[in-house]
Protein backbone atom coordinates (compact mmCIF):
# COMPACT_ATOMS: atom_id res chain seq x y z
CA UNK A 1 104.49 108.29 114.33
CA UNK A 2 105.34 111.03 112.06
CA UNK A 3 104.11 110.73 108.24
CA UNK A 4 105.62 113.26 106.54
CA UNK A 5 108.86 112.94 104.76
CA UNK A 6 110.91 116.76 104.79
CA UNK A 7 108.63 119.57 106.05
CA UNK A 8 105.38 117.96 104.64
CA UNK A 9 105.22 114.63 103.31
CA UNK A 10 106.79 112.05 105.66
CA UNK A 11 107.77 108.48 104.25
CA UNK A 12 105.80 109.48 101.27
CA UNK A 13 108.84 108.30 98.39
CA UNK A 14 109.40 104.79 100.64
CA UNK A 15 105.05 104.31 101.04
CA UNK A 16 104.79 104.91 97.15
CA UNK A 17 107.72 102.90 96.21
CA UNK A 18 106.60 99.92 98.40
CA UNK A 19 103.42 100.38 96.67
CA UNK A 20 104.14 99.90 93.35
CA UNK A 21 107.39 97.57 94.23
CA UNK A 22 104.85 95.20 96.22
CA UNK A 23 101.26 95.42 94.95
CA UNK A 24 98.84 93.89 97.29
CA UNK A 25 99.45 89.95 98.25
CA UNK A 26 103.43 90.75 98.54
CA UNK A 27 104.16 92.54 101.41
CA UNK A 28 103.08 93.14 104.88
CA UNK A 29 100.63 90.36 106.45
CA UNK A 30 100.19 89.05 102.98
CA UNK A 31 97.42 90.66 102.27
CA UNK A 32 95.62 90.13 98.62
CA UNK A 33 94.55 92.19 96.19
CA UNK A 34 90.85 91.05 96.79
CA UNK A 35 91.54 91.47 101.01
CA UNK A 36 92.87 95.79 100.43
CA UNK A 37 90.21 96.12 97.90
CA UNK A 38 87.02 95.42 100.50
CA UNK A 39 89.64 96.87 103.02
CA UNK A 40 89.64 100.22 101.48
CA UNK A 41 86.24 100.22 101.06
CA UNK A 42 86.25 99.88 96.83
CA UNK A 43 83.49 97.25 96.20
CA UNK A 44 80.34 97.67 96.69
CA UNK A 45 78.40 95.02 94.80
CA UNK A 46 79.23 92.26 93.21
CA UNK A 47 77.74 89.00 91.44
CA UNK A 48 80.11 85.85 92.61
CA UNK A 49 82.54 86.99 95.51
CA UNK A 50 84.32 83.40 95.89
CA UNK A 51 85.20 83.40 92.31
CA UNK A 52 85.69 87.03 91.47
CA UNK A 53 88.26 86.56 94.83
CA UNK A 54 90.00 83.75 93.42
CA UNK A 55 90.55 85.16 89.63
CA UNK A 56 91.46 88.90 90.91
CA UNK A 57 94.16 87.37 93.42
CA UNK A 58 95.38 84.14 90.67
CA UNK A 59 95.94 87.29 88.27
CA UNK A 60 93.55 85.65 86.09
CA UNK A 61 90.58 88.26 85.31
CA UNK A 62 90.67 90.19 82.31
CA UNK A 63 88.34 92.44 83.06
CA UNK A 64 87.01 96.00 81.61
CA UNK A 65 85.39 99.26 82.19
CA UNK A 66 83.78 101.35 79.92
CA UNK A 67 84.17 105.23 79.56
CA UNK A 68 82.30 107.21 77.50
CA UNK A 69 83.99 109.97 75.69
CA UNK A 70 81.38 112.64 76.45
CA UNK A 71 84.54 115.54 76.98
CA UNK A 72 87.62 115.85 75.68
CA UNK A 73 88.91 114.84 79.27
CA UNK A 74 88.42 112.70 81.99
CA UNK A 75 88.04 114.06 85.40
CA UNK A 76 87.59 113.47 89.07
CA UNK A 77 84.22 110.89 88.54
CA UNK A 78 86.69 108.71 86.83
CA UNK A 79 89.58 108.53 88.50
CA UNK A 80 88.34 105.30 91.10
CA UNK A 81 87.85 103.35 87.74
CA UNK A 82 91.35 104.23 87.05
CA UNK A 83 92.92 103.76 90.42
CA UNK A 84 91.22 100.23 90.09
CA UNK A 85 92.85 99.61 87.02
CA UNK A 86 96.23 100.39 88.12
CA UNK A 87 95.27 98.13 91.21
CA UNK A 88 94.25 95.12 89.57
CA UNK A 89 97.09 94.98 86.52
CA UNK A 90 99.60 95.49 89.36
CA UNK A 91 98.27 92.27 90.46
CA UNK A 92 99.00 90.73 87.01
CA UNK A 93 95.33 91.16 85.74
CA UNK A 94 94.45 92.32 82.38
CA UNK A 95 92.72 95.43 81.71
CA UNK A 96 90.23 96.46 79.16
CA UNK A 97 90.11 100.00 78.03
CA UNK A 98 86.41 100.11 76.35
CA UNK A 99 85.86 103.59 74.91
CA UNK A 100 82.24 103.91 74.11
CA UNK A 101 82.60 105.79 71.02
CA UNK A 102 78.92 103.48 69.81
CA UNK A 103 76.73 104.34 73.30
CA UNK A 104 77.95 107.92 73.22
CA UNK A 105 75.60 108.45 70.32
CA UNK A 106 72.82 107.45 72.26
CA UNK A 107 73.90 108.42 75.95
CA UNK A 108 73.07 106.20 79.58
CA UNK A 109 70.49 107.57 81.28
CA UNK A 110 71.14 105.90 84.51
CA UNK A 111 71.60 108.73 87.08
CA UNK A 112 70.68 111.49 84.76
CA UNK A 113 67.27 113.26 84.77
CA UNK A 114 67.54 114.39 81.38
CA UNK A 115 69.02 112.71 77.72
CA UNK A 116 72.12 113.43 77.18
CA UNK A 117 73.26 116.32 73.86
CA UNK A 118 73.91 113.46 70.89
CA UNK A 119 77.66 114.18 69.93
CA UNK A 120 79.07 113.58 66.10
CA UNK A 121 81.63 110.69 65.31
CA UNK A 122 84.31 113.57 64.56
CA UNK A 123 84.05 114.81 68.05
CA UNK A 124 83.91 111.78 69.86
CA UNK A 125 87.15 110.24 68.30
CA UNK A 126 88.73 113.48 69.16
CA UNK A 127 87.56 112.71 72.81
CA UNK A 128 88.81 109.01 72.52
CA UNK A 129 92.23 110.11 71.31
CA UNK A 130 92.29 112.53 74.06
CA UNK A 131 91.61 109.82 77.07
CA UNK A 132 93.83 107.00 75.44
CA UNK A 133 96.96 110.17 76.09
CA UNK A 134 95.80 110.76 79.88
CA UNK A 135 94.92 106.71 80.88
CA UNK A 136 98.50 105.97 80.29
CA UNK A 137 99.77 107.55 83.43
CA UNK A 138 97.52 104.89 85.09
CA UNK A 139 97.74 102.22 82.88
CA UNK A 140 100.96 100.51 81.17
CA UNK A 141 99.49 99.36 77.90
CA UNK A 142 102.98 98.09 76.73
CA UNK A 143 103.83 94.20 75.46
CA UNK A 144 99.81 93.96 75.09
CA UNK A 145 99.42 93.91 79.02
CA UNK A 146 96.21 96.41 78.49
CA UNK A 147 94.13 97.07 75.36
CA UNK A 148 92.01 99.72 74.38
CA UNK A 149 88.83 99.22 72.47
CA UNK A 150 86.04 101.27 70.90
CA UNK A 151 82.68 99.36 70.97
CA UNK A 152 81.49 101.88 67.98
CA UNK A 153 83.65 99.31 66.19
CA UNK A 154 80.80 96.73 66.28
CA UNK A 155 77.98 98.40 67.59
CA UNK A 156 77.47 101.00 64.22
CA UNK A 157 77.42 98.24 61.94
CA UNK A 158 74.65 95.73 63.58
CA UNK A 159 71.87 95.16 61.84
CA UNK A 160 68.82 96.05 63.32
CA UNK A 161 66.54 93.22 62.83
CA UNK A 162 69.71 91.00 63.94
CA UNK A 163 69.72 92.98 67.37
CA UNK A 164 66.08 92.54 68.00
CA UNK A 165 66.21 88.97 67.41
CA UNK A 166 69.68 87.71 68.77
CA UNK A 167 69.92 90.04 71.98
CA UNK A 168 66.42 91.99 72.57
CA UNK A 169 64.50 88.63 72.90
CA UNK A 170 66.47 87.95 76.36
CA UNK A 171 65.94 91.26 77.97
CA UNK A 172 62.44 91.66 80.14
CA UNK A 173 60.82 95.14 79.40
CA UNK A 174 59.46 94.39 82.98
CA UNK A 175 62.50 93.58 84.51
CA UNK A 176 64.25 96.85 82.90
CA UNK A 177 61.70 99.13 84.07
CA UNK A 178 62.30 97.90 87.83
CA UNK A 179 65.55 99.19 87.96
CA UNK A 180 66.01 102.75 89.58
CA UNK A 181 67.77 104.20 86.34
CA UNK A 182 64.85 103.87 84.62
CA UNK A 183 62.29 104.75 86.92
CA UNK A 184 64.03 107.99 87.88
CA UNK A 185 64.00 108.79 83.98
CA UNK A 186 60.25 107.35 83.31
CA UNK A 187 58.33 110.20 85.70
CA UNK A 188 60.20 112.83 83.14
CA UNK A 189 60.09 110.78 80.04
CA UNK A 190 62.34 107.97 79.12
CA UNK A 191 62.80 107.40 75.14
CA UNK A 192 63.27 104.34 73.47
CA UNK A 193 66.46 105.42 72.51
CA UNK A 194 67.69 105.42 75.94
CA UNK A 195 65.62 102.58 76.67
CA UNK A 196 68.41 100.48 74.27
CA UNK A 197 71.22 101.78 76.27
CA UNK A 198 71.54 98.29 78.69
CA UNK A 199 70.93 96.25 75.50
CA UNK A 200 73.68 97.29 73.96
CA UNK A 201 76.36 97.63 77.48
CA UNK A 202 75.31 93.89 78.13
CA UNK A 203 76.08 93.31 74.55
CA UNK A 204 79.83 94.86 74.45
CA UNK A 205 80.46 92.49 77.36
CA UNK A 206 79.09 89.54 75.10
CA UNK A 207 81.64 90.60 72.30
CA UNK A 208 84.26 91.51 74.64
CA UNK A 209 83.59 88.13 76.36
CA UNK A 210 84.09 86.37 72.56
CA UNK A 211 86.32 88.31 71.31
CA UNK A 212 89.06 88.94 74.20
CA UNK A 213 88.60 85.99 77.33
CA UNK A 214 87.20 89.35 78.92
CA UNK A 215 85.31 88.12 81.87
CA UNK A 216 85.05 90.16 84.74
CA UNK A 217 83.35 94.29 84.16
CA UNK A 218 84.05 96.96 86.74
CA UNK A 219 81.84 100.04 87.07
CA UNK A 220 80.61 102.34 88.98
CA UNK A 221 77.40 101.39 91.46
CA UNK A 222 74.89 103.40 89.10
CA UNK A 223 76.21 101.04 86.42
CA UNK A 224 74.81 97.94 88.52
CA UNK A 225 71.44 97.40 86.40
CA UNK A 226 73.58 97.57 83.29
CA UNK A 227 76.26 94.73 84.10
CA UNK A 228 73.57 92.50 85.27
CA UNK A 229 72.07 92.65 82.17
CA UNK A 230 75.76 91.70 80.18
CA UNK A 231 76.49 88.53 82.91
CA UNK A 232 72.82 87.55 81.97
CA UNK A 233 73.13 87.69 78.31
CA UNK A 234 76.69 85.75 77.96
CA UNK A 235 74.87 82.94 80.02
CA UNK A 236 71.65 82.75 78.11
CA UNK A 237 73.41 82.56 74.82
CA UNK A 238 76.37 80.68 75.94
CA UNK A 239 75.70 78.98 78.90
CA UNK A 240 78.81 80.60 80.65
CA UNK A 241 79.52 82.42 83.37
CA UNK A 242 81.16 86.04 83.66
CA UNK A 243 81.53 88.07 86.58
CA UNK A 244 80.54 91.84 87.81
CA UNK A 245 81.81 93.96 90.65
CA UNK A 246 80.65 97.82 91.08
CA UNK A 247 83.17 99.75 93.19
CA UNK A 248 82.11 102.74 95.63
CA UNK A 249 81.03 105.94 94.37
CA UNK A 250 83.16 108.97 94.84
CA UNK A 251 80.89 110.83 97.10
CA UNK A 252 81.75 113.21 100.18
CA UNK A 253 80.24 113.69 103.65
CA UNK A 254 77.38 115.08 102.36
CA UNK A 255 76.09 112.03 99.93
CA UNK A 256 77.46 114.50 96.74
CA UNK A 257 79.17 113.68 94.02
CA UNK A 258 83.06 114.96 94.68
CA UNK A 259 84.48 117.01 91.77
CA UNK A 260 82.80 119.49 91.22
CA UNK A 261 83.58 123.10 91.51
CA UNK A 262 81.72 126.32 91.05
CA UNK A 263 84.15 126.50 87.41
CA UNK A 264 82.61 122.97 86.88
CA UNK A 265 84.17 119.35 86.47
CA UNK A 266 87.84 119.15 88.11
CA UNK A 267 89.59 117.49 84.92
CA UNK A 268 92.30 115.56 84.64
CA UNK A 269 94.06 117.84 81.74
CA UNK A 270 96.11 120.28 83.01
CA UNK A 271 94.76 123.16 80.51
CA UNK A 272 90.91 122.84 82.02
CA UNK A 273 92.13 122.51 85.41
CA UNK A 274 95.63 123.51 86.35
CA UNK A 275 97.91 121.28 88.69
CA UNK A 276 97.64 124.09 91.12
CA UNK A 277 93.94 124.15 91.07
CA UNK A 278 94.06 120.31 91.04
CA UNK A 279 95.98 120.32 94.43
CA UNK A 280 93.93 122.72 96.13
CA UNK A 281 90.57 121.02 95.45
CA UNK A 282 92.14 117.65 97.33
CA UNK A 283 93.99 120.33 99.76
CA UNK A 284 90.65 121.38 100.88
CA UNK A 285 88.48 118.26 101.18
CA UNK A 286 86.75 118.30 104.32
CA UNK A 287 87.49 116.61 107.76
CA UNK A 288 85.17 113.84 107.57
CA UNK A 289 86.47 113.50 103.56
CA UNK A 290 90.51 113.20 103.79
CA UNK A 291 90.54 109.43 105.32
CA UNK A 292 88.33 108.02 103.01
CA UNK A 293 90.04 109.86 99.95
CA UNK A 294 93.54 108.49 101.20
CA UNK A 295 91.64 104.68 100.84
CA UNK A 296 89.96 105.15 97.77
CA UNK A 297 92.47 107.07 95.59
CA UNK A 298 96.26 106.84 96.82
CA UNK A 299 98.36 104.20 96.70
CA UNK A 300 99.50 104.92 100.19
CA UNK A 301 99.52 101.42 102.18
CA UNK A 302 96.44 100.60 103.78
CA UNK A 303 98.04 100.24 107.02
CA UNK A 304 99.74 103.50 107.29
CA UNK A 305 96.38 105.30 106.62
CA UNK A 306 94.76 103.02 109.45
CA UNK A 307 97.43 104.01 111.74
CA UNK A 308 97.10 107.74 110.58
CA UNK A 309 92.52 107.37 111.44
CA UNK A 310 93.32 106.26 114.51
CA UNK A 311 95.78 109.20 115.70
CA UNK A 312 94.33 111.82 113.13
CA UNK A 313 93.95 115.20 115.07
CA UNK A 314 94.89 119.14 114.99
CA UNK A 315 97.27 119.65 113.04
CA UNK A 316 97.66 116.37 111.72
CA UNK A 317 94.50 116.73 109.51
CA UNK A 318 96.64 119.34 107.26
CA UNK A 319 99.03 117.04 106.90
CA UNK A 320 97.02 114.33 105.76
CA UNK A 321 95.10 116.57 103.24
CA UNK A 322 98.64 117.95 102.04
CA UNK A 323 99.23 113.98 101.54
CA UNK A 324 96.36 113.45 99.98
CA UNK A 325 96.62 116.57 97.02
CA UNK A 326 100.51 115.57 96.78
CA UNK A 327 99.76 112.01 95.52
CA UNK A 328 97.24 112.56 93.80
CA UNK A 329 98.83 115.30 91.98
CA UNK A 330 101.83 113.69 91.64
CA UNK A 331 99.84 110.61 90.41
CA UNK A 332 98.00 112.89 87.18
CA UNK A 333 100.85 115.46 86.50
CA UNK A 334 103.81 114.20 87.45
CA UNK A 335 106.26 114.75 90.57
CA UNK A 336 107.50 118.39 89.04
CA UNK A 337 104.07 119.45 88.78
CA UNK A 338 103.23 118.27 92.20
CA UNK A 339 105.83 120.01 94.18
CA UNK A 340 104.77 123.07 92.07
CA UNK A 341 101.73 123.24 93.36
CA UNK A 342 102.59 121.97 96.84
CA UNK A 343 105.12 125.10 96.85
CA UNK A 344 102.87 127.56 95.52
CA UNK A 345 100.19 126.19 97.59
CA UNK A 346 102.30 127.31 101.03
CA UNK A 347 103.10 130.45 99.91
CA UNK A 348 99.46 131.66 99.80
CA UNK A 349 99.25 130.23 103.21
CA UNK A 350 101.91 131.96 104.74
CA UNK A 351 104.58 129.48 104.16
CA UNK A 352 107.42 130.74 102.00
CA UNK A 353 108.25 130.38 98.88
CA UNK A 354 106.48 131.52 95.29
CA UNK A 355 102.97 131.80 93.75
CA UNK A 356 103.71 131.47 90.38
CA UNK A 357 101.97 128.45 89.78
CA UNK A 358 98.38 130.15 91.21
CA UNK A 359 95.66 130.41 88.97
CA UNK A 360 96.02 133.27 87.27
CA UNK A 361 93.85 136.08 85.37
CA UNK A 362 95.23 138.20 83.15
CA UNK A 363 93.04 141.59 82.40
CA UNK A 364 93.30 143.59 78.94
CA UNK A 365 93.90 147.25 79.52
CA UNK A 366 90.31 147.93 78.06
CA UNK A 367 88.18 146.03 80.32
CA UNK A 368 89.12 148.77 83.17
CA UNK A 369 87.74 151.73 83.67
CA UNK A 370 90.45 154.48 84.91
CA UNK A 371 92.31 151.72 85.85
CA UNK A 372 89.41 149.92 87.80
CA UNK A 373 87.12 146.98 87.57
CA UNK A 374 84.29 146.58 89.72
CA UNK A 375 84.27 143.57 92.34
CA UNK A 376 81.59 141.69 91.48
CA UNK A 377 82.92 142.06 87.88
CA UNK A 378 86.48 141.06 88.66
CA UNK A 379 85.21 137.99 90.83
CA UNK A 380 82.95 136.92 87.79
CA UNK A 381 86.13 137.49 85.27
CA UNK A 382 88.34 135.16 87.72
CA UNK A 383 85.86 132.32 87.91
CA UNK A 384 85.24 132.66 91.55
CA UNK A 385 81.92 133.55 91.07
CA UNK A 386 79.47 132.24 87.92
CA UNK A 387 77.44 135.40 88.61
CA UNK A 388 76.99 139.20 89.81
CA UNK A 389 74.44 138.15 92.00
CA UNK A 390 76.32 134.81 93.58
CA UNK A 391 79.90 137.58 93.81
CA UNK A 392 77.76 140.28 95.84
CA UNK A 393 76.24 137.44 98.38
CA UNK A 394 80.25 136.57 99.07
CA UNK A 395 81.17 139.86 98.86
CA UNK A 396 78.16 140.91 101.69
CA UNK A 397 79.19 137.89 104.21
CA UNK A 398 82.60 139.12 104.25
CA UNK A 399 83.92 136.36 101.86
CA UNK A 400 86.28 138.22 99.76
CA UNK A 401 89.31 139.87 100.23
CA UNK A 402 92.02 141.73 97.95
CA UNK A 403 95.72 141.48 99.00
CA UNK A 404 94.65 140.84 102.86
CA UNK A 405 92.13 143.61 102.74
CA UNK A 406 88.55 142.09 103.51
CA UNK A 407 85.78 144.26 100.58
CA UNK A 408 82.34 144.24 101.72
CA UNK A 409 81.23 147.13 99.84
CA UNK A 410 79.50 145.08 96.52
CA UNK A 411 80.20 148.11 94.83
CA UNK A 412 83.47 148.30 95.77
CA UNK A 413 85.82 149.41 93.02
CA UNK A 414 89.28 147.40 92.38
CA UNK A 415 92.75 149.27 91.00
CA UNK A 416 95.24 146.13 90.10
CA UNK A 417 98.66 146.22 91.21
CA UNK A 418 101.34 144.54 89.77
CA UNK A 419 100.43 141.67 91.43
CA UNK A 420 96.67 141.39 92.95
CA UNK A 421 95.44 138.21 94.61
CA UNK A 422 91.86 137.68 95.23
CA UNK A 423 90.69 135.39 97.78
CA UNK A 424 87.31 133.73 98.12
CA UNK A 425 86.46 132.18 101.86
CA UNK A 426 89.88 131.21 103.72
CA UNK A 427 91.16 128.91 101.12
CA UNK A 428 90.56 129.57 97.51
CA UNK A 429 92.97 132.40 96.06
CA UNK A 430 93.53 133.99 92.55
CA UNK A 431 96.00 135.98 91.25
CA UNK A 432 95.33 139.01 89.47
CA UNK A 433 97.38 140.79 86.82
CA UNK A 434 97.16 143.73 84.35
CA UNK A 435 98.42 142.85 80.86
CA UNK A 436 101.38 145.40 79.92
């Protein structure tokens, strides 16, 4: 079976046309929405299967996620809340967009072992207005088919003595402090102003559950404690049900977090990370990583990626990967952008074509020294390194190379050509100009 449509992505325009021409219930074996969701591997827990089943497939959830607009960004953590989204309102469900301009001022501490830097109003709107721009490749928010809401809206204004008495008296302090979020937190100190962050997420379900028919929430699994606590508050005060589902956490072979790089988050706007960069980092996933991804994040059908895990070998692994950073590139910046990369991408391996899409550095005539720059220096100034000491470890193990030319020498001296690529390992390259 080949995959690859030209010389690298087989089938790829007919798989993501019959994707988005037949979301899931309309094509194959009649498979629903509900069925690829557990097939891929998505959900993880949830609080009513039977009915969340039946109102996912009937079309009939409207249903939200909340982001909260701690960047002026979104990035790689967010993008299987996204890919849900897209999912479900392909499926004719309704999505809610809940920006949480309100908890941003205080900050979730489930996962973290610190308390999150309080941010102003000014900046967080700025942040909001930024994510509304880069959700709309993933969601169509035309003809009132999605919504976006801000729960600083309601939250700012309660009244405090209203809170404690309407929504604190049906949260257990005991039953809080059993869930890991706040147990991690309490051995380092847990304030009371984090302590309020589930009151108030179980509360924006409430109003969004009055205010919009909203009654399904999505989140990630850390979020788990937090949506139990909404479900339980729309039924104590009014006796009604609502539903909760956590999907999978983005993590690779290793149990991390995927997304990160040694430069930090991989973002989703194409000035903090570039399409190029944004390619590479799903070019080189591992091995054990580029099936999974394929499930989780493209819209590839399920069955093609099945067929590919059971004949996946060799060669064939590079050809899934190169799948896997083409729609997913192609998916956040656009078809131009993805080719781009994909082009630029195979000439630094050997395969034709440009680099001018490669992350670039460009170096003022002042920060060399008779026309030099030191190594370690150069590999800091290129982000390939966050320190002298981390660039002269590489630099020792043989991990660094200038135009082909392995440098071991830490103390090695650089003269940039007119064009100068730095590579890091076998698969992470940087070019390297002088500015004129």
């Amino acid at each position: 079976m080949r995959w690859y449509h030209g010389e690298n992505i087989v089938l790829w325009k007919n798989s993501f046309r019959r994707a988005f021409l037949y979301p899931s219930g309309k094509e194959g074996k009649n498979m629903t929405v509900f069925e690829e969701l557990k097939r891929r591997g998505l959900i993880a827990q949830m609080t009513d299967e039977k009915e969340i089943e039946e109102l996912i497939n009937a079309g009939k959830a409207t249903f939200y996620i909340g982001f909260d607009p701690t960047a002026d960004s979104l990035h790689v953590g967010h993008f299987m809340a996204l890919c849900l989204m897209k999912r479900l309102q392909m499926a004719g469900n309704k999505p809610i967009v809940l920006i949480g301009g309100g908890t941003a001022m205080i900050g979730d501490p489930s996962g973290k072992t610190d308390m999150r830097k309080m941010m102003t109003k000014e900046t967080i709107q700025h942040n909001v207005d930024c994510f509304k721009k880069q959700m709309s490749r993933f969601i169509d928010f035309s003809e009132n088919k999605a919504i976006v809401v801000n729960n600083g809206d309601w939250l700012l204004d309660l009244n405090y003595v209203d809170v404690l008495r309407d929504v604190g008296a049906h949260f257990s302090v005991n039953r809080m402090l059993s869930h890991e979020c706040y147990k991690q937190r309490m051995e380092r100190g847990l304030t009371f102003l984090e302590f309020n962050y589930m009151i108030m997420q179980s509360y924006d379900f409430y109003k969004l559950f009055q205010d919009y028919g909203c009654n399904m929430q999505f989140g990630g699994d850390d979020q788990w404690a937090n949506m139990l606590g909404g479900t339980e508050l729309i039924r104590r005060k009014l006796g009604k049900d609502a539903y909760a589902m956590t999907i999978t956490l983005l993590l690779n072979s290793e149990g991390k977090k995927m997304g990160k790089t040694e430069k930090g988050a991989v973002w989703l706007d194409a000035e903090k990370t570039t399409p190029y960069e944004f390619y590479q980092y799903w070019r080189n996933v591992s091995d054990q990583d580029v099936i999974k991804c394929l499930k989780l994040l493209t819209f590839v059908p399920i069955e093609q990626i099945e067929e590919m895990e059971r004949t996946l070998e060799g060669q064939q692994l590079n050809q899934a990967k190169e799948l896997l950073a083409y729609e997913l590139t192609a998916l956040v910046h656009g078809k131009e952008e993805a080719e781009k990369a994909q082009t630029a991408a195979k000439a630094v391996f050997g395969g034709g074509g440009n680099n001018a899409d490669m992350p670039t550095t460009v170096l003022k005539a002042e920060e060399l020294t008779d026309g030099g720059i030191g190594i370690l220096t150069l590999m800091v100034r290129c982000g390939l390194s966050p320190s002298n000491g981390e660039a002269r470890r590489l630099v020792q193990q043989g991990g660094v190379s200038v135009n082909d030319t392995k440098v071991t020498d830490p103390k090695s001296v650089i003269y940039p050509e007119a064009e100068t690529i730095l590579r890091k390992g076998k698969k992470v390259f940087h070019k390297v100009v002088v500015e004129n």
